[in-house]
N, C-alpha and C. Protein backbone atom coordinates (compact mmCIF):
# COMPACT_ATOMS: atom_id res chain seq x y z
N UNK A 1 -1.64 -25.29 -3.79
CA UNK A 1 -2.09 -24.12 -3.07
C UNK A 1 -2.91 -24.56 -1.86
N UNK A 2 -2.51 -24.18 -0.65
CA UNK A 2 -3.22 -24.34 0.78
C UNK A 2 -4.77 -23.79 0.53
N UNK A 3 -5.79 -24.13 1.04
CA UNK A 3 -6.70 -23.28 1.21
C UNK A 3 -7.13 -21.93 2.46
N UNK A 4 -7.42 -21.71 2.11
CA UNK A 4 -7.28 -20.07 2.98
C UNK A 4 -6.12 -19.06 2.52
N UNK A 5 -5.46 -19.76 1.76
CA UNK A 5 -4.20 -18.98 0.97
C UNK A 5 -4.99 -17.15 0.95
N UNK A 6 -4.26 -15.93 1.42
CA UNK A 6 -4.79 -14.71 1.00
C UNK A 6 -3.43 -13.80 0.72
N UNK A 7 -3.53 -13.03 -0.43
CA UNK A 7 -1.90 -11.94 -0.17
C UNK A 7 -3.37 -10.87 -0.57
N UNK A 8 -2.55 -9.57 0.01
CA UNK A 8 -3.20 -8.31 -0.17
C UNK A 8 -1.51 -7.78 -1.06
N UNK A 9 -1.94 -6.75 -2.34
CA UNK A 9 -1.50 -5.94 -3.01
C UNK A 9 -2.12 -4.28 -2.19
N UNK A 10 -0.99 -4.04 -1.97
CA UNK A 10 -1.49 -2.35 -0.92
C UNK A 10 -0.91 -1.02 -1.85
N UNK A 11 -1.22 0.09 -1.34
CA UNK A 11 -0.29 0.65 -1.84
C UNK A 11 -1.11 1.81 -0.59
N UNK A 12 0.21 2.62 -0.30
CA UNK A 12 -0.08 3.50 0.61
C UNK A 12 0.60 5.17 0.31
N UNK A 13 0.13 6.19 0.94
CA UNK A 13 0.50 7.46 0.43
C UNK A 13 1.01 8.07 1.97
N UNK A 14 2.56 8.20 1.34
CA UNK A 14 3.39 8.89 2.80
C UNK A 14 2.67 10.40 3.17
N UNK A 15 2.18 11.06 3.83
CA UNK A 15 1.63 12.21 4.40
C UNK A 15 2.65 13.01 4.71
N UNK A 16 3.96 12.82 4.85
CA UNK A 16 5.11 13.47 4.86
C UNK A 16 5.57 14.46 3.36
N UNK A 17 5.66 13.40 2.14
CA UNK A 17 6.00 13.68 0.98
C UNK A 17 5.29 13.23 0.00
N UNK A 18 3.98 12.99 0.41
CA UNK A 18 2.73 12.27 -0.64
C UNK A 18 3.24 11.74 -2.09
N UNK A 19 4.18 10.82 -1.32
CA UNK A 19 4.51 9.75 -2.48
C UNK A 19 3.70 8.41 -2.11
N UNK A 20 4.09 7.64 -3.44
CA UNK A 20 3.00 6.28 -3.04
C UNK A 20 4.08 4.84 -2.82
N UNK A 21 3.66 3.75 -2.07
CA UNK A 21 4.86 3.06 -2.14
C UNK A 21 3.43 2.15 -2.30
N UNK A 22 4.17 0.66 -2.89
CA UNK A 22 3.16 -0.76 -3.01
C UNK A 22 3.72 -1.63 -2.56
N UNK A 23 3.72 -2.54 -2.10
CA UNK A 23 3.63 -3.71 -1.61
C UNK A 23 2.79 -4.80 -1.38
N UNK A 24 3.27 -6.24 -1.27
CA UNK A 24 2.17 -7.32 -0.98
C UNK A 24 2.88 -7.88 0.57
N UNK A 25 1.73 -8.34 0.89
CA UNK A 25 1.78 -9.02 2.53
C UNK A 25 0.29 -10.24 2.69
N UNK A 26 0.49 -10.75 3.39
CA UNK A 26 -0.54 -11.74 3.65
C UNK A 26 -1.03 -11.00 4.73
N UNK A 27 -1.18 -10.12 5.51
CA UNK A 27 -1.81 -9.68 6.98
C UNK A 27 -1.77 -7.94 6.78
N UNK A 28 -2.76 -7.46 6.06
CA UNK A 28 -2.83 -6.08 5.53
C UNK A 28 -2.63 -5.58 7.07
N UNK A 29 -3.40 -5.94 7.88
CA UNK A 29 -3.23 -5.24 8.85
C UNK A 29 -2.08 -4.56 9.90
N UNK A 30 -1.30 -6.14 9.86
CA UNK A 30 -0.14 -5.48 10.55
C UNK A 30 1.12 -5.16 9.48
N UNK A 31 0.96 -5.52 8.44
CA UNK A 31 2.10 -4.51 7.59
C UNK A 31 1.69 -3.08 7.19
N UNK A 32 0.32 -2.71 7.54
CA UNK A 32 0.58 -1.15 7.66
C UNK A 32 0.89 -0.58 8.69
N UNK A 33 0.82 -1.50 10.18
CA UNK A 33 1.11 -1.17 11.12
C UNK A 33 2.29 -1.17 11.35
N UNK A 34 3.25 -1.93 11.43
CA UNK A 34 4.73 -1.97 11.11
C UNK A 34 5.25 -0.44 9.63
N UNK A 35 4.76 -0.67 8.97
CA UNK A 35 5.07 0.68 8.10
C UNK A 35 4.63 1.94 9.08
N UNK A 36 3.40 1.83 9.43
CA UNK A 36 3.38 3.26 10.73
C UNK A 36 4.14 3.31 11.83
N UNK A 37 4.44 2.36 12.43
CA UNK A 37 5.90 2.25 13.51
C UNK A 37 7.23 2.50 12.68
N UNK A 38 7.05 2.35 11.75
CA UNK A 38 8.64 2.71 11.19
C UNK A 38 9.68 1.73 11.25
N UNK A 39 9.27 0.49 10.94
CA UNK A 39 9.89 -0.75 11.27
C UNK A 39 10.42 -1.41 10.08
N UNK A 40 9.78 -1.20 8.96
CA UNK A 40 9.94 -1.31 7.48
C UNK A 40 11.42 -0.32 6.48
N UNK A 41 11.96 -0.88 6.61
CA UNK A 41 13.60 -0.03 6.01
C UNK A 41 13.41 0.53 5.09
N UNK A 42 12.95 0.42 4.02
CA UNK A 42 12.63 1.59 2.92
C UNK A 42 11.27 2.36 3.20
N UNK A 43 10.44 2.17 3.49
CA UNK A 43 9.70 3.66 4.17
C UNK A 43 9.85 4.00 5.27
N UNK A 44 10.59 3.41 6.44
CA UNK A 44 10.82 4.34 7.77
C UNK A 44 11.12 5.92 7.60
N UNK A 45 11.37 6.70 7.05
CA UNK A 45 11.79 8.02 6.78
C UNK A 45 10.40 8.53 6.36
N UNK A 46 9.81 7.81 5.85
CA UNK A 46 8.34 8.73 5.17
C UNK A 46 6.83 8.65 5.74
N UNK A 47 7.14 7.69 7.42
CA UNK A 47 6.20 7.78 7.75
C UNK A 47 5.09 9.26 8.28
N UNK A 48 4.33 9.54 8.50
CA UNK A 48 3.19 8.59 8.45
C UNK A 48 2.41 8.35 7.39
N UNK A 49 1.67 7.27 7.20
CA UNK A 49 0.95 6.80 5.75
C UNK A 49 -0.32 6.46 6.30
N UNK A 50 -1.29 6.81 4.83
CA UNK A 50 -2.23 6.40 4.95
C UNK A 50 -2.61 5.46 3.82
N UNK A 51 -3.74 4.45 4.30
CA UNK A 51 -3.78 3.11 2.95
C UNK A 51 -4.90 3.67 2.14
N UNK A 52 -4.37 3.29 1.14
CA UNK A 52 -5.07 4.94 -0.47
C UNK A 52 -5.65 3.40 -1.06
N UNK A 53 -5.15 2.15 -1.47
CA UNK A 53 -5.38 1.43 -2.25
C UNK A 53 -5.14 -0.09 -1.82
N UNK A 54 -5.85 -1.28 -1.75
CA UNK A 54 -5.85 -2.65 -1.45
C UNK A 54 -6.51 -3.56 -2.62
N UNK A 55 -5.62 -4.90 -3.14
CA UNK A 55 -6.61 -5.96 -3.53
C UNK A 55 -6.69 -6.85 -3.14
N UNK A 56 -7.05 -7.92 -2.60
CA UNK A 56 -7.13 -9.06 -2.57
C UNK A 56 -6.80 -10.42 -3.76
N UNK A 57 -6.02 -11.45 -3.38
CA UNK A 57 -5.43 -12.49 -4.26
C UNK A 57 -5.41 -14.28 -3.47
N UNK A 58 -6.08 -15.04 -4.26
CA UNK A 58 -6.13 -16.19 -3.45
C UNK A 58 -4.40 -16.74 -4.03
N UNK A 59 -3.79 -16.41 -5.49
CA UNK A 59 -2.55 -16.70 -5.59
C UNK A 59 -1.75 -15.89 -5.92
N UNK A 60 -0.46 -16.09 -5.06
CA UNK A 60 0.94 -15.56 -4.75
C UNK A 60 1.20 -14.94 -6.27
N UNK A 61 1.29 -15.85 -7.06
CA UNK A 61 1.39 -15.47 -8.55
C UNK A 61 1.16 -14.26 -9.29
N UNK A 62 -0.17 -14.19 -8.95
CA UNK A 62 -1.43 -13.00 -9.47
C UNK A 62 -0.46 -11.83 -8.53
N UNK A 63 -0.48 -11.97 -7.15
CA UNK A 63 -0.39 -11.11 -6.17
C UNK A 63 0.93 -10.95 -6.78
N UNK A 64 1.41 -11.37 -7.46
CA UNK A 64 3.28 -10.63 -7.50
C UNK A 64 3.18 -9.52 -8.51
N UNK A 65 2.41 -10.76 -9.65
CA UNK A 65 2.85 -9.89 -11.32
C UNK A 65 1.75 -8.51 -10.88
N UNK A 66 0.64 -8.06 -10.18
CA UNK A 66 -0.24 -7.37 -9.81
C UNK A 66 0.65 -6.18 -9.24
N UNK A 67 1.05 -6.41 -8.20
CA UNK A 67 2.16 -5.92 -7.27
C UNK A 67 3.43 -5.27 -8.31
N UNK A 68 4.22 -5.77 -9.10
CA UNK A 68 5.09 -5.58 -9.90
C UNK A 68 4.50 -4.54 -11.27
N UNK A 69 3.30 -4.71 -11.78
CA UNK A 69 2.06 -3.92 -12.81
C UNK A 69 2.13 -2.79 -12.22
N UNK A 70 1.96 -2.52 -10.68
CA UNK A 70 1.38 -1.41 -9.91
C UNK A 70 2.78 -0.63 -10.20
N UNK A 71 3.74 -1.56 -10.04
CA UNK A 71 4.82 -0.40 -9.94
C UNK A 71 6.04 -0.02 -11.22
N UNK A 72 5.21 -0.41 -12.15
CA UNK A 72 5.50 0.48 -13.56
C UNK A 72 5.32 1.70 -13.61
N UNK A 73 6.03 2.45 -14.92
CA UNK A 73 5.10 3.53 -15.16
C UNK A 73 3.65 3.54 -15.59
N UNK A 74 3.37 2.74 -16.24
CA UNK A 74 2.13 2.53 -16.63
C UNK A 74 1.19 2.50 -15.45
N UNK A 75 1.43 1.24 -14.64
CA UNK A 75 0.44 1.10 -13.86
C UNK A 75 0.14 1.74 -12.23
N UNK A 76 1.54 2.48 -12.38
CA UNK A 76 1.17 4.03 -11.42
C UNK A 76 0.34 4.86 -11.84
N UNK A 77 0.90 5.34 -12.76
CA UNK A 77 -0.02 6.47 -13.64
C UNK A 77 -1.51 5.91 -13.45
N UNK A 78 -1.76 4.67 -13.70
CA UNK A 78 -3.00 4.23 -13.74
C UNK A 78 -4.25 4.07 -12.70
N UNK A 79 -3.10 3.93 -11.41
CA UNK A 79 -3.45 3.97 -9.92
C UNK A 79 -3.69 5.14 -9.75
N UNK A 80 -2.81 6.31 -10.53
CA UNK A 80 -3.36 7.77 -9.95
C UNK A 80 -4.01 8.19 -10.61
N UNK A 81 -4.60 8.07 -11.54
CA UNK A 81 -5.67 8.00 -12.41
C UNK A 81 -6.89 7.77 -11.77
N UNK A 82 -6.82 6.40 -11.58
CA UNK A 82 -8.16 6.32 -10.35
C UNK A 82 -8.04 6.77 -9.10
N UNK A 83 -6.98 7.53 -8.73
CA UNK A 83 -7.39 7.70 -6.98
C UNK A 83 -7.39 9.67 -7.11
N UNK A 84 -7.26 9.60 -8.22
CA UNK A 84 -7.48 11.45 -8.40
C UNK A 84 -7.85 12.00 -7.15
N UNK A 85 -9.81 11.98 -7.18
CA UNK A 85 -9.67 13.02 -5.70
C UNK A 85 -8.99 12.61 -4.49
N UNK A 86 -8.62 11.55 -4.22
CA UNK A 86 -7.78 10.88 -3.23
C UNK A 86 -6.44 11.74 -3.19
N UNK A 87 -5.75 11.77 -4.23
CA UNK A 87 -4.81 12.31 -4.43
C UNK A 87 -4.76 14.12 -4.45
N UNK A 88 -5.98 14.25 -4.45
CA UNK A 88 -5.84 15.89 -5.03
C UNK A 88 -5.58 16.50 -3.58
N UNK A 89 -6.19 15.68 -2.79
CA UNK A 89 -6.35 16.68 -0.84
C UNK A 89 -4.99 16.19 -0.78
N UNK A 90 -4.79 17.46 0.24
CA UNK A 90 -3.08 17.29 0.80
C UNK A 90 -3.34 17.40 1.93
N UNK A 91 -4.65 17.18 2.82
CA UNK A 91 -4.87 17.58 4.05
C UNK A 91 -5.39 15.93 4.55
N UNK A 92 -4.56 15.01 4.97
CA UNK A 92 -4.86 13.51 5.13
C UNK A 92 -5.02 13.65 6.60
N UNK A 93 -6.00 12.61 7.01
CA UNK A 93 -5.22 12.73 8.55
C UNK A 93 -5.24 10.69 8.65
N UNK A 94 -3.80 10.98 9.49
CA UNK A 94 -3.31 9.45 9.08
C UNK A 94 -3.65 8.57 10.19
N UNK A 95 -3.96 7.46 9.69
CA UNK A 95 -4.69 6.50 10.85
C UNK A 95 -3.65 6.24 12.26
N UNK A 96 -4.11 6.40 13.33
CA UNK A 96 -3.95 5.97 14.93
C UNK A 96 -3.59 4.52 14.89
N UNK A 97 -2.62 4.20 15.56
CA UNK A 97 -2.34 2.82 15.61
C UNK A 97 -3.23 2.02 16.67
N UNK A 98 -3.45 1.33 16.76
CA UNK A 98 -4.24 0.47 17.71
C UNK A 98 -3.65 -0.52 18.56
N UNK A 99 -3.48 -0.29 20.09
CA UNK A 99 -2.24 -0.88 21.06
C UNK A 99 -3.20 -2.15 21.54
């Protein structure tokens, strides 16, 4: 393992159809930005999103099986469990991209 090694586990909520999608990336920043440009093939249709949920992982490993947990039934349910009032407003306003 390199040092400085980082993956982020995300998960974000489309403002279109307030569904949740997850993913991992090493650069949180510009893979939500690319998901808000619509550059990303399976959420281009559901933009715009806002980021509901992030962890941090020094290994790929953690960051997968974490990532893969999130997107069970179990460990959705579990995510919306904790993001309740997050989830309860339907009135989001979704982050501005930054040029």
């Amino acid at each position: 393992m390199a040092i400085g090694e980082k993956y982020y586990v995300y998960t974000i909520l489309s403002l279109r159809d307030f569904d949740l999608y997850t993913g991992i990336t090493r650069d949180l920043k510009v893979r939500i930005q690319e998901h808000m440009r619509g550059v990303v093939t399976y959420t281009k249709i559901r933009v715009p999103f806002k980021l509901v949920h992030y962890e941090y992982f020094v290994n790929l490993e953690d960051a997968r099986r974490r990532q893969m947990y999130l997107k069970t039934n179990i460990g959705r349910a579990k995510l919306k469990d904790s993001l309740k009032k997050t989830l309860a407003r339907k009135t989001y306003m979704p982050y501005r991209l930054v040029k």
